[in-house]
Protein backbone atom coordinates (compact mmCIF):
# COMPACT_ATOMS: atom_id res chain seq x y z
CA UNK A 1 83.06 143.38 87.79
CA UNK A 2 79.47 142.65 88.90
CA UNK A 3 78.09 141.74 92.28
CA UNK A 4 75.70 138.78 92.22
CA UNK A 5 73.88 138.22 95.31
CA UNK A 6 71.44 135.20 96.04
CA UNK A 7 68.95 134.64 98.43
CA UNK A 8 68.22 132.07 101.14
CA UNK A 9 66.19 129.60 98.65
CA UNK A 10 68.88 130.09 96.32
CA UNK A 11 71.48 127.90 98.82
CA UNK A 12 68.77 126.42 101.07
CA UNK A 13 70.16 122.84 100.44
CA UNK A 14 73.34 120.91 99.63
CA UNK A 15 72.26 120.47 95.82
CA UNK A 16 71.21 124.06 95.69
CA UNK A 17 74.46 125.15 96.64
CA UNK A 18 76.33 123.28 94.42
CA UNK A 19 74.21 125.24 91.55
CA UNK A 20 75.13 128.56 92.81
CA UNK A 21 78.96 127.57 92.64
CA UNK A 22 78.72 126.23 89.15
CA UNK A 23 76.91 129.17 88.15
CA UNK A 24 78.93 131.77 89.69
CA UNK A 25 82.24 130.33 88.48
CA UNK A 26 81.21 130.59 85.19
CA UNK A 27 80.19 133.78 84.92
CA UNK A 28 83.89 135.43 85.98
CA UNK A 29 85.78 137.82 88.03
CA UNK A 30 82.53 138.57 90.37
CA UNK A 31 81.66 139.65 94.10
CA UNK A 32 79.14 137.39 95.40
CA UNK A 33 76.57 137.93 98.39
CA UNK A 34 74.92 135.20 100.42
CA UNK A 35 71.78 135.05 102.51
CA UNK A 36 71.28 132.28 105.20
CA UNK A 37 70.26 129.11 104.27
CA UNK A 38 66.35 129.65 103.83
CA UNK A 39 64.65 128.68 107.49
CA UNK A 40 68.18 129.45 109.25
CA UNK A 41 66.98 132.78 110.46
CA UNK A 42 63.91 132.54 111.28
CA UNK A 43 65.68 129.45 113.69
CA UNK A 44 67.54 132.15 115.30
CA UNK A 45 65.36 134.69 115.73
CA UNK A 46 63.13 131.18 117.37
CA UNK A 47 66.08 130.64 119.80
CA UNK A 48 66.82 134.32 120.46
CA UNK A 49 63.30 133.97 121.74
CA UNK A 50 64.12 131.61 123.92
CA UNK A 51 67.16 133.51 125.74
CA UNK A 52 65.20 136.71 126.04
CA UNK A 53 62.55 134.07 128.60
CA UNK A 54 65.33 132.30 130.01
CA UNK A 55 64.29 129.42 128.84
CA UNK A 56 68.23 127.55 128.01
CA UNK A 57 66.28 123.92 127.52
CA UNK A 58 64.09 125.35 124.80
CA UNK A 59 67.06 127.39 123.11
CA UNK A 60 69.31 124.45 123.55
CA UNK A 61 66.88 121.86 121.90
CA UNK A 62 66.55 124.50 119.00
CA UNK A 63 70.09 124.72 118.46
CA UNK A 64 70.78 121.17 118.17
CA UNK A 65 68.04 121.22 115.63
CA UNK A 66 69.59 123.60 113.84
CA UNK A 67 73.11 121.70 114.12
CA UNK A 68 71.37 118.55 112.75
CA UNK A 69 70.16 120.26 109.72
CA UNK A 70 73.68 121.66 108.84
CA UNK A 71 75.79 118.36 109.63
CA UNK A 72 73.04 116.67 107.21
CA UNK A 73 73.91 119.34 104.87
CA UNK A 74 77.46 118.91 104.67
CA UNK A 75 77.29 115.22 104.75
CA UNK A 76 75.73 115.38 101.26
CA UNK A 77 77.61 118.97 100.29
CA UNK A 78 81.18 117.31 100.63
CA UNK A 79 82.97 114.47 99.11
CA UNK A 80 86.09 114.03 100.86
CA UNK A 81 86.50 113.54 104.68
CA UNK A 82 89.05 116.54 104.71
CA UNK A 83 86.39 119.30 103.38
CA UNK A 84 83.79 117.61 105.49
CA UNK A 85 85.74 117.97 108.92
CA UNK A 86 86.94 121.53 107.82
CA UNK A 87 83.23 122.17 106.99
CA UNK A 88 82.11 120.79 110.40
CA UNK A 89 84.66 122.60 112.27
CA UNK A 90 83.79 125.42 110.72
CA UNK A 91 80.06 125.32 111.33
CA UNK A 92 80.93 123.93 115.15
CA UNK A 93 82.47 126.97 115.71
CA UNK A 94 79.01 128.56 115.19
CA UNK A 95 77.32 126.10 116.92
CA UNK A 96 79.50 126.44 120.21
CA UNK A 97 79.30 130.31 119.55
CA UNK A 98 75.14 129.94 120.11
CA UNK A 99 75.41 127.47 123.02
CA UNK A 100 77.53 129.46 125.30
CA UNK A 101 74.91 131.91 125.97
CA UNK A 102 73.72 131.62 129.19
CA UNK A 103 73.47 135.55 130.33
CA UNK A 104 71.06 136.34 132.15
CA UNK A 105 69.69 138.98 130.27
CA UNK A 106 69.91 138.80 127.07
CA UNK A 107 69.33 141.79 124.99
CA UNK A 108 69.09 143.12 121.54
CA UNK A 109 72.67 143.09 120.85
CA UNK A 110 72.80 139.87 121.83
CA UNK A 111 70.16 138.63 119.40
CA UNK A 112 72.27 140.77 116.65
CA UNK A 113 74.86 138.76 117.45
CA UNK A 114 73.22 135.46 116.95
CA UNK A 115 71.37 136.31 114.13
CA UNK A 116 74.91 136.84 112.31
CA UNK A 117 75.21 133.25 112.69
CA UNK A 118 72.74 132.18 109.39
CA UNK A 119 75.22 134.75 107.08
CA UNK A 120 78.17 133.46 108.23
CA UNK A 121 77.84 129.73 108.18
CA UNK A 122 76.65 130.06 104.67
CA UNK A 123 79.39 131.73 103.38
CA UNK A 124 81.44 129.61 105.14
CA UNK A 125 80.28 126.03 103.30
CA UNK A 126 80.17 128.09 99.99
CA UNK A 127 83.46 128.86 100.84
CA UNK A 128 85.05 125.44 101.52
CA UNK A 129 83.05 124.05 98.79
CA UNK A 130 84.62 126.64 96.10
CA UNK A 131 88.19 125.28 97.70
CA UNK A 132 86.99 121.70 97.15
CA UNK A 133 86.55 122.62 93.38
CA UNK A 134 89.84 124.19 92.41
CA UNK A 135 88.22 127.55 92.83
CA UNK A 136 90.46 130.65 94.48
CA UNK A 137 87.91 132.39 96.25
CA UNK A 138 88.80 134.96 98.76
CA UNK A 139 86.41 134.85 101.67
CA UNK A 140 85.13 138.59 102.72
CA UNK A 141 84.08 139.09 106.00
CA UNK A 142 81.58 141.84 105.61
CA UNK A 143 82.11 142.94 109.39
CA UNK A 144 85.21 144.10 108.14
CA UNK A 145 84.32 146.70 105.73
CA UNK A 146 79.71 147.03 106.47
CA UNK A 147 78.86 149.31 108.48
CA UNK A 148 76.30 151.95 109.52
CA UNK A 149 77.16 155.57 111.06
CA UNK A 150 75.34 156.66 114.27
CA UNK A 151 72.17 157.32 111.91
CA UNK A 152 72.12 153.82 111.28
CA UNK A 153 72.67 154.60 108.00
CA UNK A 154 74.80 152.99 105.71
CA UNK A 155 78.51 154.76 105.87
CA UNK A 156 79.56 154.90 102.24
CA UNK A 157 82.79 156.26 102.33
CA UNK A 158 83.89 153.88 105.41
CA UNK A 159 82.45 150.91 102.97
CA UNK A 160 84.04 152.12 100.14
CA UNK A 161 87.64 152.25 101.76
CA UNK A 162 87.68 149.49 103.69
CA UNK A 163 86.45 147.17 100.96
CA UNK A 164 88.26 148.38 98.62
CA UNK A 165 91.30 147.65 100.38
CA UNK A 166 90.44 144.06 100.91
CA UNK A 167 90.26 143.58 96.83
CA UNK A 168 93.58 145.32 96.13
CA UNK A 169 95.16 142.94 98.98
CA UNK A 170 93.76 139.83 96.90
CA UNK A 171 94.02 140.50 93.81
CA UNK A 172 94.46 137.05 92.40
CA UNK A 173 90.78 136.03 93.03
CA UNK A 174 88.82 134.50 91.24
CA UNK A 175 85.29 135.04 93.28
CA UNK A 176 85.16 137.07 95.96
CA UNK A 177 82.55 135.96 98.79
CA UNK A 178 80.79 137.96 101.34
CA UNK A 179 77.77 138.23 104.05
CA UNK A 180 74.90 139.89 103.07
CA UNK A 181 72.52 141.11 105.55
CA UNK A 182 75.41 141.83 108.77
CA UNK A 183 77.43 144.62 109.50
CA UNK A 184 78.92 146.83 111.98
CA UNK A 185 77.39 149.65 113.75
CA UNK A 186 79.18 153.03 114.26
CA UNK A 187 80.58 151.38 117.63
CA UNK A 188 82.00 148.48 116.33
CA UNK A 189 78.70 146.15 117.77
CA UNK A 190 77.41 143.40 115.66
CA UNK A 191 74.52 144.75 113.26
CA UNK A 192 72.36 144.32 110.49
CA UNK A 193 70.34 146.15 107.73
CA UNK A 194 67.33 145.17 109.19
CA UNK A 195 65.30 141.97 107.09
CA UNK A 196 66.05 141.95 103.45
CA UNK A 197 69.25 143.38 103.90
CA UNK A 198 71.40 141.28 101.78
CA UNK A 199 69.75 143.09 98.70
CA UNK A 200 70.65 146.30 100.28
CA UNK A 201 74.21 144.87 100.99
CA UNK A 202 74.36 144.24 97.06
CA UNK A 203 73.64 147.35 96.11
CA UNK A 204 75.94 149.15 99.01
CA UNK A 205 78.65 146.95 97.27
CA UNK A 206 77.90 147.58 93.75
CA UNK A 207 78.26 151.39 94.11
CA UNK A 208 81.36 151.35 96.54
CA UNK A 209 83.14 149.14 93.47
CA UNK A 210 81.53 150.98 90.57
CA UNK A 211 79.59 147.49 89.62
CA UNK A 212 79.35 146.87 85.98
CA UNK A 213 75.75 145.15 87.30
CA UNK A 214 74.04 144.01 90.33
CA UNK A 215 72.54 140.79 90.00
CA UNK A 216 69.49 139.83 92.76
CA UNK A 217 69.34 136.04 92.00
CA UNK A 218 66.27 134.37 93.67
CA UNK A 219 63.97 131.50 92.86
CA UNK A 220 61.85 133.29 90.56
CA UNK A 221 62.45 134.71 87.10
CA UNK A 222 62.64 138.23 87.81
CA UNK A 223 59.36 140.90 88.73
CA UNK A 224 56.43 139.41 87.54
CA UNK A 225 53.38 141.77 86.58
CA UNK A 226 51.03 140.73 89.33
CA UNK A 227 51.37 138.55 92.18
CA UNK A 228 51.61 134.35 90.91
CA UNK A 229 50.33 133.31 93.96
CA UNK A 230 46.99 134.61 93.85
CA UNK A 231 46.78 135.65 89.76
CA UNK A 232 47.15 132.73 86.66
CA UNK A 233 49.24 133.56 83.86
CA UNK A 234 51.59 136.52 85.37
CA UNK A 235 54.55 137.26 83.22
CA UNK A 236 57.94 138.76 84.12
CA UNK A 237 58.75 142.38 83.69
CA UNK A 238 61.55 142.85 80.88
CA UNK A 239 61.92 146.40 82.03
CA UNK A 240 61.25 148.66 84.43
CA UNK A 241 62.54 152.41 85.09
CA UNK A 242 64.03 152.67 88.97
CA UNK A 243 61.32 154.76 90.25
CA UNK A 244 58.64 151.81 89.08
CA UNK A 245 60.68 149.22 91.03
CA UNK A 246 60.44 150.67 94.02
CA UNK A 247 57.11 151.55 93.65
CA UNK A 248 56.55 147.72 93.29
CA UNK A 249 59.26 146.40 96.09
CA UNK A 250 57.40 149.15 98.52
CA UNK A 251 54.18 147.94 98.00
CA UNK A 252 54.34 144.49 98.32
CA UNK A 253 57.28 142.98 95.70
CA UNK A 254 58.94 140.33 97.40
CA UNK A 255 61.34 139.58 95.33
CA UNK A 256 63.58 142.96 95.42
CA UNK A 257 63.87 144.73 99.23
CA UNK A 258 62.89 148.39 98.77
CA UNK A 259 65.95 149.74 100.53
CA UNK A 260 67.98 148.25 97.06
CA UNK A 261 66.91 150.21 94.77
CA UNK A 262 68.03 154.01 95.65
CA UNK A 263 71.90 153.47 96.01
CA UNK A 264 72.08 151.70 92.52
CA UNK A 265 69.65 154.22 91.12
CA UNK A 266 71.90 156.98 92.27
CA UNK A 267 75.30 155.67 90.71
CA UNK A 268 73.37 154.72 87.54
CA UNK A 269 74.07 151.20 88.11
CA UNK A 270 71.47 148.44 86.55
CA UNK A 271 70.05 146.22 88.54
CA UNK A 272 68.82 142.96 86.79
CA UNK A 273 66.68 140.05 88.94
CA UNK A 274 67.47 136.59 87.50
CA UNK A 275 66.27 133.10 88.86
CA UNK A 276 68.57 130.56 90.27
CA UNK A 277 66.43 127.45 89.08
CA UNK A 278 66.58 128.91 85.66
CA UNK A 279 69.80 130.76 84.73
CA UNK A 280 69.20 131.10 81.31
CA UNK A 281 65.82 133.41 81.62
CA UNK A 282 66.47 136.91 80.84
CA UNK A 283 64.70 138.05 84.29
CA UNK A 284 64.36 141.98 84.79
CA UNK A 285 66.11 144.75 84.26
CA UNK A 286 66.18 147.67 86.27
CA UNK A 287 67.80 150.70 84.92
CA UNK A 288 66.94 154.73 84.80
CA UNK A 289 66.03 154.52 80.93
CA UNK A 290 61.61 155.30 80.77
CA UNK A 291 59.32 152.92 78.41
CA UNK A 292 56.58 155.55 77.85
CA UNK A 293 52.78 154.72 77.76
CA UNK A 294 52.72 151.70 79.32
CA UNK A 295 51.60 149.80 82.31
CA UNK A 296 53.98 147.60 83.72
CA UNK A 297 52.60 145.84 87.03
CA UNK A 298 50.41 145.80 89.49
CA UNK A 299 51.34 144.84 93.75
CA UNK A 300 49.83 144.92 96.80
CA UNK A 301 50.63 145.26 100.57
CA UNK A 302 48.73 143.42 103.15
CA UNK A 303 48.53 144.18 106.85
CA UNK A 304 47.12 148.18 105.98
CA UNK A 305 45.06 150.04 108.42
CA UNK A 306 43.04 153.36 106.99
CA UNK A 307 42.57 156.32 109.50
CA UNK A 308 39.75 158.94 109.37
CA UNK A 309 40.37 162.40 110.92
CA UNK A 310 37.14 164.84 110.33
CA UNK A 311 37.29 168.29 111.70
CA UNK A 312 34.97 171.14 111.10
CA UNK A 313 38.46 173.27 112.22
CA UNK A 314 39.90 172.12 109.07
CA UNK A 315 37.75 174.39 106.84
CA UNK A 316 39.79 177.06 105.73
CA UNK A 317 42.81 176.93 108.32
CA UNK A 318 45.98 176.47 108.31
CA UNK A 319 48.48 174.32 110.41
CA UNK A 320 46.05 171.53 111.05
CA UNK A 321 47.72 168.82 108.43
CA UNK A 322 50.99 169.46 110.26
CA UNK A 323 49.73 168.99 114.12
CA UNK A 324 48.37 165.61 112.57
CA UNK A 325 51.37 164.44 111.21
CA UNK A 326 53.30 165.34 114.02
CA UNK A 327 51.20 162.79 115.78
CA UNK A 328 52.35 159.89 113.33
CA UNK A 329 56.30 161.08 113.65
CA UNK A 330 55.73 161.44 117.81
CA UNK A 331 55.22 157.35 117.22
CA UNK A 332 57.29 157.26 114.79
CA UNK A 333 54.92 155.89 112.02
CA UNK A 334 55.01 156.31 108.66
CA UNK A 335 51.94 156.83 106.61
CA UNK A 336 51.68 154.80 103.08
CA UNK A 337 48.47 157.06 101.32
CA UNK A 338 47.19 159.97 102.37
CA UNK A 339 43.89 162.16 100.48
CA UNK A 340 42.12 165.13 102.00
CA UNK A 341 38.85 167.10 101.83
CA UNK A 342 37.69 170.22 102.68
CA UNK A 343 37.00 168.90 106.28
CA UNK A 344 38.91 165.51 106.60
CA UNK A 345 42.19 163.61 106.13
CA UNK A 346 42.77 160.01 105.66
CA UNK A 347 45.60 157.96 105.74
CA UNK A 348 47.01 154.74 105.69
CA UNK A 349 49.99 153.02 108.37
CA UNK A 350 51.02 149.30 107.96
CA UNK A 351 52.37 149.40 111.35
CA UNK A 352 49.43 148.77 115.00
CA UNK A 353 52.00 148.95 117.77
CA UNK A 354 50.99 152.92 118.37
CA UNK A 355 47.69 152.66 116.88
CA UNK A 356 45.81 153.07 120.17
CA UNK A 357 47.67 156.24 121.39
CA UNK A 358 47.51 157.52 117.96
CA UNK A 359 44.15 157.49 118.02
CA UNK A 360 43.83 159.03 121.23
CA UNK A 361 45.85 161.94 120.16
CA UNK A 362 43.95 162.38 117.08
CA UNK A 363 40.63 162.47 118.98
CA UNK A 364 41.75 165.96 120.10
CA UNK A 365 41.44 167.20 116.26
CA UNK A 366 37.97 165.65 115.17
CA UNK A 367 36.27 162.52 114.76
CA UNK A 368 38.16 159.67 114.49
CA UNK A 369 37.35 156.12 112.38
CA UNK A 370 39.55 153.57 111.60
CA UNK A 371 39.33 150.56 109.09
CA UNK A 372 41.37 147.58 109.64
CA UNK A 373 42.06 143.99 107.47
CA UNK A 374 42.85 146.58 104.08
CA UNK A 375 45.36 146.20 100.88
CA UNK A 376 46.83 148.87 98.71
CA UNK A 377 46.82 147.77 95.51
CA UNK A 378 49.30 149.62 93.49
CA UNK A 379 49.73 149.91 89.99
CA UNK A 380 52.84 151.10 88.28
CA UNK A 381 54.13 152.33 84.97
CA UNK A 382 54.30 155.10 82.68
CA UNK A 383 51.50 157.37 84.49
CA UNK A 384 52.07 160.92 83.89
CA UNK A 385 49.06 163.01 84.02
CA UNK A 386 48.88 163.87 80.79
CA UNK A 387 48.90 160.41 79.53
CA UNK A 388 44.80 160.47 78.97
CA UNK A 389 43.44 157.18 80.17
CA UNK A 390 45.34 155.15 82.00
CA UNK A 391 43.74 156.12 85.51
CA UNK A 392 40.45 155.39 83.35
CA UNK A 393 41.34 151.97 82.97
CA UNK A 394 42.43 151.21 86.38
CA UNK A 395 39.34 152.81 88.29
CA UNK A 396 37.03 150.95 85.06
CA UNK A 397 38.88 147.86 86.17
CA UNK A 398 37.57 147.74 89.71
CA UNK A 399 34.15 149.24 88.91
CA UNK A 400 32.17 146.01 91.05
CA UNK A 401 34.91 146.19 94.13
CA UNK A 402 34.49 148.92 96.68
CA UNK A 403 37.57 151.19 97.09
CA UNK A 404 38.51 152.88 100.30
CA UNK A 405 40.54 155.59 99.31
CA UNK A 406 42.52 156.23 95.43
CA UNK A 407 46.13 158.37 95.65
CA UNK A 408 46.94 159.31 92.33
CA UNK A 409 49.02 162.34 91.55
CA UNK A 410 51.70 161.75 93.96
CA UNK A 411 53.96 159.84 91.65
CA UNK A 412 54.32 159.70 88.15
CA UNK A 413 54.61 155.38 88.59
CA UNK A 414 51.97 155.02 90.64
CA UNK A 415 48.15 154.84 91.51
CA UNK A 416 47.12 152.97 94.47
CA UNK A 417 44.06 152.25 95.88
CA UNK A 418 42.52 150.61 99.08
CA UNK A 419 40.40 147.75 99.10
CA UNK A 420 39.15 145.16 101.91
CA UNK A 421 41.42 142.24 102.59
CA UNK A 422 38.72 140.08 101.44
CA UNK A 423 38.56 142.14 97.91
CA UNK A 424 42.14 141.48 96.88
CA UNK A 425 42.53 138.61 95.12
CA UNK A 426 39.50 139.37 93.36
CA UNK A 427 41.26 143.06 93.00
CA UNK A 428 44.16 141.77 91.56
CA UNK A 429 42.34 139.40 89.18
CA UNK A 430 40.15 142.00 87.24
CA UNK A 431 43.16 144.28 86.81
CA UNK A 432 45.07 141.66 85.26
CA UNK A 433 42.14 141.13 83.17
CA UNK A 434 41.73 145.01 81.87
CA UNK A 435 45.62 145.81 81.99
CA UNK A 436 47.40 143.07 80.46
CA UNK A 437 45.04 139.90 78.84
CA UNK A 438 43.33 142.53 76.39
């Protein structure tokens, strides 16, 4: 058994829908994750907006937006007036769910709850529309086996009961469907895993079954080696070990969420990214088996602001790396690079909200300087120390571009190295040009 999960693009219309269910009926006994129709969340999270201010008129005018898009969708999805009123009954229920909201303070469980909704009515028209077909598929609700422990962390063995339960009590299935993204939390409240989660709901599946596969289908043909919007002539990845692809998801990847890769990589369970527009590509395949002396792509993350603590106190003592860190886990910021001198530190966060107070706090240590607008550009493959040349190449590459900072050493995957915002796409460019157009 494999789990196959696609993305919002992948059932963002009627037609595209109706893809999906060919293609997953063909392809066997198989647990299958959905997304929300692409634009659905970001719909809710606009009218969640809305009931945090109070404002019912704007939220209500949203919703019926979002109602208009989904009776246009199964207007074209459905063929027969039975499917179509089950489908619209269905996706009423949703609708009515969303417009009953009139607290007057509406709070972050609240919003969890309504940002369920996107899941939920897109299993549910996948669901009618298998029926329609002659398909028996066994509708999963993942609130009744997802859910995180008071860590908010995943809780495997809960998942792996509870589900497994559900597929010995239908066992005559042909597809079994389920919600990515939603769960419950250790107190039974509506949840998520956070943006992205459906991948991470994949993978939670795939181990708690023992997964033949995971499949991440999407609307591009697997992990290309540099970014096609910004570089001509990228190629997919055929391979790449587990340690490169989350090197690559981390730093700026879409097309995989980082938070996938670990549970598959710990059950030894492949992961392979296909495309939904083009079933028959071979996509990428993520596995723990090494291709040695080679460079497999190159990513970058936007949004990255550098930090510059010099100290003459730092000379020779000890202690003074950890009361700077402690600063970053105070406000609970994580630090992406980090390289240090005799008397200085820098580092890199993706995250401002703190920056200010950090900042302040840091002042106390030495003299402060901080760089905003900046990219990491990573680049990932086989890059072992002893491999002679390959940091050469990379550093050679950029020779005309000014870089902020290099981390190399950390990771056997991975160099990365910060350049200005306006330096990227240039960046990105010349590497492609040196790595992989010799």
């Amino acid at each position: 058994m494999k789990v196959l999960k696609f993305g919002g693009t992948s059932v963002g219309s009627a037609q595209r829908i109706k893809d999906v269910a060919q293609l997953i009926t063909n392809r066997g006994r198989n647990i299958v994750v959905l997304s929300a129709m692409s634009g659905t969340t970001n719909t809710l999270v606009e009218i969640s907006e809305y009931l945090y201010k109070n404002n019912a008129t704007g939220a209500k005018e949203t919703i019926n937006q979002l109602e208009s898009k989904y009776l246009a969708t199964i207007d074209e999805l459905f063929s027969g007036e039975d499917y179509k009123s089950k489908a619209s009954e269905a996706i009423g229920e949703h609708i009515d769910f969303l417009r009953r909201y009139n607290k007057p303070v509406f709070t972050v469980f609240d919003e969890k709850e309504v940002l369920a909704r996107g899941e939920l009515m897109s299993t549910a028209l996948m669901n009618l529309y298998l029926q329609q077909q002659g398909v028996n598929v066994c509708l999963i609700p993942a609130l009744d086996f997802m859910r995180t422990d008071k860590n908010a962390e995943p809780d495997t063995e809960y998942i792996k009961l509870h589900l497994n339960n559900i597929l010995e009590q239908n066992q005559n299935a042909e597809i079994y469907l389920t919600q990515g993204f939603i769960c419950r939390n250790a107190y039974g409240e509506t949840d998520n895993l956070q943006r992205g989660g459906s991948d991470y709901t994949a993978s939670l599946i795939g181990v708690a079954v023992g997964a033949e596969e995971i499949e991440i289908w999407t609307d591009i043909d697997g992990m290309h080696n540099n970014d096609p919007r910004f570089v001509d002539g990228t190629s997919p990845v055929s391979q790449l070990h587990f340690e490169e692809a989350a090197e690559l998801a981390y730093f700026g990847a879409k097309i995989l969420h980082p938070t996938c890769v670990l549970p598959a990589k710990l059950a030894n369970i492949p992961v392979r990214l296909l495309n939904t527009m083009c079933p028959e590509a071979h996509g990428t395949l993520i596995f723990n088996t090494e291709s040695t002396h080679t460079i497999k792509a190159v990513a970058a993350k936007d949004n990255i602001t550098a930090i510059k603590i010099k100290s003459g106190r730092m000379l020779l003592a000890y202690g003074f790396l950890r009361k700077v860190f402690e600063i970053f886990e105070t406000y609970r910021t994580p630090i992406d690079m980090i390289v240090t001198s005799e008397v200085g530190v820098s580092v890199t966060i993706d995250n401002e909200r703190n920056l200010s107070a950090i900042v302040e706090d840091l002042k106390k240590f030495g003299t402060v300087t901080v760089d905003k607008d900046m990219v990491i550009i990573c680049v990932v493959g086989d890059l072992e120390w002893q491999n002679r040349g390959f940091e050469a190449e990379v550093v050679n590459a950029l020779r005309e571009i000014p870089v902020r900072m290099i981390s190399y050493g950390g990771s056997n995957y991975n160099i990365s190295l910060l350049v200005k915002k306006s330096d990227k796409v240039r960046a990105l460019n010349l590497l492609s040009q040196r790595l992989f157009n010799k």
